[in-house]
C-alpha atoms as a PDB file:
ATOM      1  CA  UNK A   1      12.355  34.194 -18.607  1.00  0.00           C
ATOM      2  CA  UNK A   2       9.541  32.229 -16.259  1.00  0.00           C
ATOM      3  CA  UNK A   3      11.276  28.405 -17.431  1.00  0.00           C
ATOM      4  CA  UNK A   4      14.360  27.889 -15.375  1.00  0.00           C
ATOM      5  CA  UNK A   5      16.367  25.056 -16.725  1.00  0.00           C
ATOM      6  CA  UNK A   6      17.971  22.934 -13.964  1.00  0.00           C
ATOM      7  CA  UNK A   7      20.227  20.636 -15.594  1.00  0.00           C
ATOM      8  CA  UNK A   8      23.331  21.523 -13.848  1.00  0.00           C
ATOM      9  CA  UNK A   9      21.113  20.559 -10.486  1.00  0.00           C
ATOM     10  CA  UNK A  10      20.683  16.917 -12.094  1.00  0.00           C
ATOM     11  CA  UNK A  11      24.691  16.728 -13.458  1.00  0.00           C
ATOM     12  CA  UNK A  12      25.830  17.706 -10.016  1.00  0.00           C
ATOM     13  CA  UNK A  13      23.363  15.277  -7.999  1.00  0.00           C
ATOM     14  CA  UNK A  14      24.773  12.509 -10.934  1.00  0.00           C
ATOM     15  CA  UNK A  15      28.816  13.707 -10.848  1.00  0.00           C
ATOM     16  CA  UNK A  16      28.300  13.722 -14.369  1.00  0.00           C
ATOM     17  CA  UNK A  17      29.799  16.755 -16.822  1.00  0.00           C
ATOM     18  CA  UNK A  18      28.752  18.246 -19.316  1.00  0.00           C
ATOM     19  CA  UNK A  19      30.576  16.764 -22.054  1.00  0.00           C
ATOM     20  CA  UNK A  20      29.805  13.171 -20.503  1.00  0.00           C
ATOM     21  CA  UNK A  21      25.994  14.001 -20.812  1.00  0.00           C
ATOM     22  CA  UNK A  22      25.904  15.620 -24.485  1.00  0.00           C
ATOM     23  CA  UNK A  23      28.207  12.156 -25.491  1.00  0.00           C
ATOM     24  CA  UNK A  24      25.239  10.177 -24.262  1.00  0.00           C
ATOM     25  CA  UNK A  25      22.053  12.119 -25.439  1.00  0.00           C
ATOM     26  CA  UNK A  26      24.060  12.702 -28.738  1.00  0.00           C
ATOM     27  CA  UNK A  27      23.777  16.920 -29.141  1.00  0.00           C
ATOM     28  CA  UNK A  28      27.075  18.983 -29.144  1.00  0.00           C
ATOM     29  CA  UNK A  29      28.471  20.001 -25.234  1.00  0.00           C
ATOM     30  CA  UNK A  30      27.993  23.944 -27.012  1.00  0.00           C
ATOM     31  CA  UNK A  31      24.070  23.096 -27.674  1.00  0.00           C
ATOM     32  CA  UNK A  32      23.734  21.551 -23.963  1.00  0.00           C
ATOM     33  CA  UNK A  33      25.506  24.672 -22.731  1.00  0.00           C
ATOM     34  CA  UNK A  34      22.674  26.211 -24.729  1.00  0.00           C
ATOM     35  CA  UNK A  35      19.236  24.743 -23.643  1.00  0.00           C
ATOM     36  CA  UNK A  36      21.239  24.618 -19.698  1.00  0.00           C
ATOM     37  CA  UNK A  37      22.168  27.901 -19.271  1.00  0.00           C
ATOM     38  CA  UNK A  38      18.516  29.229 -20.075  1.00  0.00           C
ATOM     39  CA  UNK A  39      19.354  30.415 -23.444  1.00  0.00           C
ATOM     40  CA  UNK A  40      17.469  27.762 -25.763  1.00  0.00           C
ATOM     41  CA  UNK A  41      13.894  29.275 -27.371  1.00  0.00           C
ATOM     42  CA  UNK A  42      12.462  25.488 -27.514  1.00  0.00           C
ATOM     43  CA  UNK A  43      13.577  21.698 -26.790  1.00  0.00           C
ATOM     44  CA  UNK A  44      12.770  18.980 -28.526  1.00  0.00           C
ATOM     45  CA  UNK A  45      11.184  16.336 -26.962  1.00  0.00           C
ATOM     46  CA  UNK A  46      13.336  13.866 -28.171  1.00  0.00           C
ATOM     47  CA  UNK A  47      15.876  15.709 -26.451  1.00  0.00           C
ATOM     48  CA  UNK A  48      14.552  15.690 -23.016  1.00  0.00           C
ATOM     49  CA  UNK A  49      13.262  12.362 -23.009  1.00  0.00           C
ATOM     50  CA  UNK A  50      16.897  11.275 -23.944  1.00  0.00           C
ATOM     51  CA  UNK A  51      18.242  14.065 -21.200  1.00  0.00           C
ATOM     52  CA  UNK A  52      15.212  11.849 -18.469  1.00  0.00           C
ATOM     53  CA  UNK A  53      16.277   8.728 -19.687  1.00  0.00           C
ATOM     54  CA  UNK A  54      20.002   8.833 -18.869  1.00  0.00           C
ATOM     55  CA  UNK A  55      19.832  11.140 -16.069  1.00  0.00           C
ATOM     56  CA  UNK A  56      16.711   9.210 -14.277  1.00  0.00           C
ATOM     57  CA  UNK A  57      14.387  11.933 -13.423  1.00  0.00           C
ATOM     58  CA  UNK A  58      11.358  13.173 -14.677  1.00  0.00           C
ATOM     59  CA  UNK A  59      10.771  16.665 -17.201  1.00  0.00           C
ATOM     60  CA  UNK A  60       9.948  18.556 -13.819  1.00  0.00           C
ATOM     61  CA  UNK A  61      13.145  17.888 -12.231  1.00  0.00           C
ATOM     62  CA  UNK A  62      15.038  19.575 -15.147  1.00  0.00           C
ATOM     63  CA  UNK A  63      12.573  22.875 -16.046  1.00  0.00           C
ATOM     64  CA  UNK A  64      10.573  24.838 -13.983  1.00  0.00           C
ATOM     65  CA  UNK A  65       8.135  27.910 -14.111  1.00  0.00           C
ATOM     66  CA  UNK A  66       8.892  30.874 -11.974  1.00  0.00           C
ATOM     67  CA  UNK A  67       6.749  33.843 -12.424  1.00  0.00           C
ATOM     68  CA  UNK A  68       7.973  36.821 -13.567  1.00  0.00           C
ATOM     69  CA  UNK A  69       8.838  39.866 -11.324  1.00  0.00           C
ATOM     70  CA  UNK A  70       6.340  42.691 -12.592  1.00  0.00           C
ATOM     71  CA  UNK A  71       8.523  45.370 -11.743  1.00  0.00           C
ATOM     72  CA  UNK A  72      11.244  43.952 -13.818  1.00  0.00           C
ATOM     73  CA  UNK A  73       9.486  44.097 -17.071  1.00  0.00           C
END
């Protein structure tokens, strides 16, 4: 998939866990495992404001487009 999700970038940069982070965006640590592993088809926007808000960055410092390796699909 092109979007890379970089959450566990931001959670390592903020010591913060997983389980801390869901607690304060208020979605289940099994849906943030989800949308950071790369496995989520969309994201609410609600969601990743609240994910900007209390990890102070921006949308581009948790996803990111990486083309797609033509000879692998």
């Amino acid at each position: 998939m092109p979007i890379v999700v970089d959450i566990d970038v931001m959670l390592a940069r903020r010591k913060m866990s997983v389980g801390d982070l869901a607690d304060r965006i208020g979605i289940t640590p099994a849906n943030l495992a989800v949308l950071k592993n790369g496995r989520a088809k969309a994201v609410r926007f609600t969601t990743l404001a609240a994910l900007c808000d209390v990890l102070k960055c921006q949308p581009g410092d948790l996803l990111r487009w990486e083309a797609e390796d033509p000879a692998s699909g």
